[in-house]
Each structure stands twice: as C-alpha cells, then as structure tokens.
Protein backbone atom coordinates (compact mmCIF):
# COMPACT_ATOMS: atom_id res chain seq x y z
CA UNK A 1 119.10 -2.00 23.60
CA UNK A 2 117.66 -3.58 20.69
CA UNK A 3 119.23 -4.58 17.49
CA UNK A 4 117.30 -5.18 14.72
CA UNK A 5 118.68 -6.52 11.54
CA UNK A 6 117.11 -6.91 8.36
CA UNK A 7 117.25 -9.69 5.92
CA UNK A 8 117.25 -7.93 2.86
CA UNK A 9 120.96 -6.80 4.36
CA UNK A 10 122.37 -9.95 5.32
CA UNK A 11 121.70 -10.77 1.76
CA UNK A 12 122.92 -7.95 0.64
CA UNK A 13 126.28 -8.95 2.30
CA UNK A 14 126.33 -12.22 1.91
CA UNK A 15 126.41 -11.74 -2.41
CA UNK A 16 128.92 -9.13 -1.61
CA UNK A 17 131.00 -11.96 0.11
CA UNK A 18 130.50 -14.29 -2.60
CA UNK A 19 130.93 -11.91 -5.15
CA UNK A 20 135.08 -11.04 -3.75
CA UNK A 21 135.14 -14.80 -3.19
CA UNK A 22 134.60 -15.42 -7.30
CA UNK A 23 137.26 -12.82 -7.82
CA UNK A 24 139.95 -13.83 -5.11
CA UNK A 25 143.47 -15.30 -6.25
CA UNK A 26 143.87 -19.03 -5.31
CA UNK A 27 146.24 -17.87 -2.17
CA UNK A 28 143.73 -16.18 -1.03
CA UNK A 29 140.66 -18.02 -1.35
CA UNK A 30 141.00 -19.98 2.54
CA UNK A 31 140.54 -16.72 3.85
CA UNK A 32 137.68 -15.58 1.99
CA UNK A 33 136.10 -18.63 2.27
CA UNK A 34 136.88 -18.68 6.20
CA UNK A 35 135.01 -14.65 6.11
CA UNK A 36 131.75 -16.38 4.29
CA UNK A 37 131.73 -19.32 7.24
CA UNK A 38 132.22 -16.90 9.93
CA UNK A 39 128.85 -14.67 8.34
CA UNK A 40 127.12 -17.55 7.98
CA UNK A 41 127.84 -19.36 11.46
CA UNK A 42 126.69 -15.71 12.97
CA UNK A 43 123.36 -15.37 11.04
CA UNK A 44 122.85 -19.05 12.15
CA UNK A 45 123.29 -17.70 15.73
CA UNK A 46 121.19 -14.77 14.73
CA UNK A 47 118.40 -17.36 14.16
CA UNK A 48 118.50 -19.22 17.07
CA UNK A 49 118.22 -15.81 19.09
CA UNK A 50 115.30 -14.29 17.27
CA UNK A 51 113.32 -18.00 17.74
CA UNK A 52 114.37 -17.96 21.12
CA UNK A 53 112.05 -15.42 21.90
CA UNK A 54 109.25 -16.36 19.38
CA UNK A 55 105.68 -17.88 20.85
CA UNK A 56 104.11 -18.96 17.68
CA UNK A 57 106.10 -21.95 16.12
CA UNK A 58 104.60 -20.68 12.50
CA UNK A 59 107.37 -17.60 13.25
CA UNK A 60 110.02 -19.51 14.42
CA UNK A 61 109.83 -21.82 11.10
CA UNK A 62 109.48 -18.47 8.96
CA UNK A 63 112.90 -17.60 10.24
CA UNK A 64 114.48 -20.78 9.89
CA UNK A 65 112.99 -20.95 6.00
CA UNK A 66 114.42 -17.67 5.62
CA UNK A 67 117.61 -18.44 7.67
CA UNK A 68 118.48 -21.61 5.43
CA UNK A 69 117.80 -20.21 1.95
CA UNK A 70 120.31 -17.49 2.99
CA UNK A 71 122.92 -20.38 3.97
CA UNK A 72 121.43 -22.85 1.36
CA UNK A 73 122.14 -20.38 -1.71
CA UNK A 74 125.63 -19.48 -0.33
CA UNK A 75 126.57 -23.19 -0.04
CA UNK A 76 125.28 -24.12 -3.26
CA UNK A 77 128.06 -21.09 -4.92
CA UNK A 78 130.56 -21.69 -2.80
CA UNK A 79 130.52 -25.59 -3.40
CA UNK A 80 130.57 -24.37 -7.25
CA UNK A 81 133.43 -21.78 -6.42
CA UNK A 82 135.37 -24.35 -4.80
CA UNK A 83 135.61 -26.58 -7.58
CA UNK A 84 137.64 -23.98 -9.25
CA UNK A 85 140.53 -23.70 -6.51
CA UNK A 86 141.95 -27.51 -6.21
CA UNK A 87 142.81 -28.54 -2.42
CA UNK A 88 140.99 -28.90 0.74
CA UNK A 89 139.13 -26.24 1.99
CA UNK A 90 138.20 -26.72 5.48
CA UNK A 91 135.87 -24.20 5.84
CA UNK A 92 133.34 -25.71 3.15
CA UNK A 93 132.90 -28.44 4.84
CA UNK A 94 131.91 -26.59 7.88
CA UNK A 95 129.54 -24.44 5.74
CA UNK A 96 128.00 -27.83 4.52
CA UNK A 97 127.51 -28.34 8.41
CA UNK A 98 125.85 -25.14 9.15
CA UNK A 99 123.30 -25.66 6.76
CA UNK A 100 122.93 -28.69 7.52
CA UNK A 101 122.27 -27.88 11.38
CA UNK A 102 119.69 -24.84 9.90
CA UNK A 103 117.59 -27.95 7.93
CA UNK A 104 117.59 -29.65 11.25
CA UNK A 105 116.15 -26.54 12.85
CA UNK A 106 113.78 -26.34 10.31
CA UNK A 107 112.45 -29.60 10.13
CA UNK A 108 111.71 -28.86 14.37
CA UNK A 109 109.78 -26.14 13.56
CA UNK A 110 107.94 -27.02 10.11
C-alpha cells in the first residue's frame, strides 16, 4: 500500500487548525494547542519517512524546506496566539522544539 499525501493538504489543515485555535475560549486553548503539536510532530515524522527513502540529497532538503516552512509558519502564529491566553502552555514549547529539530534536519541536508 502506498499513501501519498500532498502538501498543499497538510496546509490546508494546518490553517484550519490555526484558524479554531484564534477562535477557541481560553479553557480551551491547551487542547487546541495540544491538536496543532500532535499535526505537526506527525508531518515531522512524515518527513523523516519520505527522506528515508530519497537517493538524491537535493530531494531530501526539498522536503525538509518544505517540511519546516509548514512548522515554521505555524510556530510563528501560534507563538503570536499564545500571547493572548496568559499561562504556560506546554505544548508551545514543544512546537518550538519540533521546528527546531526540522532546522536541524535541514541544515544536514542543505
């Protein structure tokens, strides 16, 4: 079996996530913000599967490019959302983390 998934819609959900995250109540912002660090920890893992089997290191850097400025753009709005809801949110900091790891896989491949 073969899944193939497109960028175009993990973007696609990803703004959708962001978009209920600007619109949650302050009770339940944790657990919207937990929803966007699960997505984003699984396309990570996406990424390392589809460079896993990847010759050309020009391809495995393309997806990691593409990978981060998926993760890159939701951290930026969810660092900006955050500052709204006062408290510690546990899950942006593990956001901040994922994208951080992505760079790292990025700067192995560029």
């Amino acid at each position: 079996m073969t899944l193939t998934l497109e960028l175009s819609d993990l973007r696609n959900a990803n703004e959708r996530a962001l978009a209920q995250l600007s619109r949650t109540t302050q009770e339940e912002f944790d657990a919207e913000l937990a929803e966007i660090e699960n997505f984003l920890l699984s396309l990570y893992r996406f990424a390392v599967l589809a460079v896993r089997g990847k010759q050309e290191i020009e391809r495995a850097a393309d997806v990691w490019r593409e990978t981060l400025d998926v993760i890159d753009g939701a951290a930026r709005q969810v660092q900006s959302l955050s500052a709204r809801h006062p408290g510690v949110h546990p899950s942006l900091d593990r956001i901040l983390e994922i994208r951080h790891a992505a760079s790292d896989m990025l700067a192995l491949y560029a």
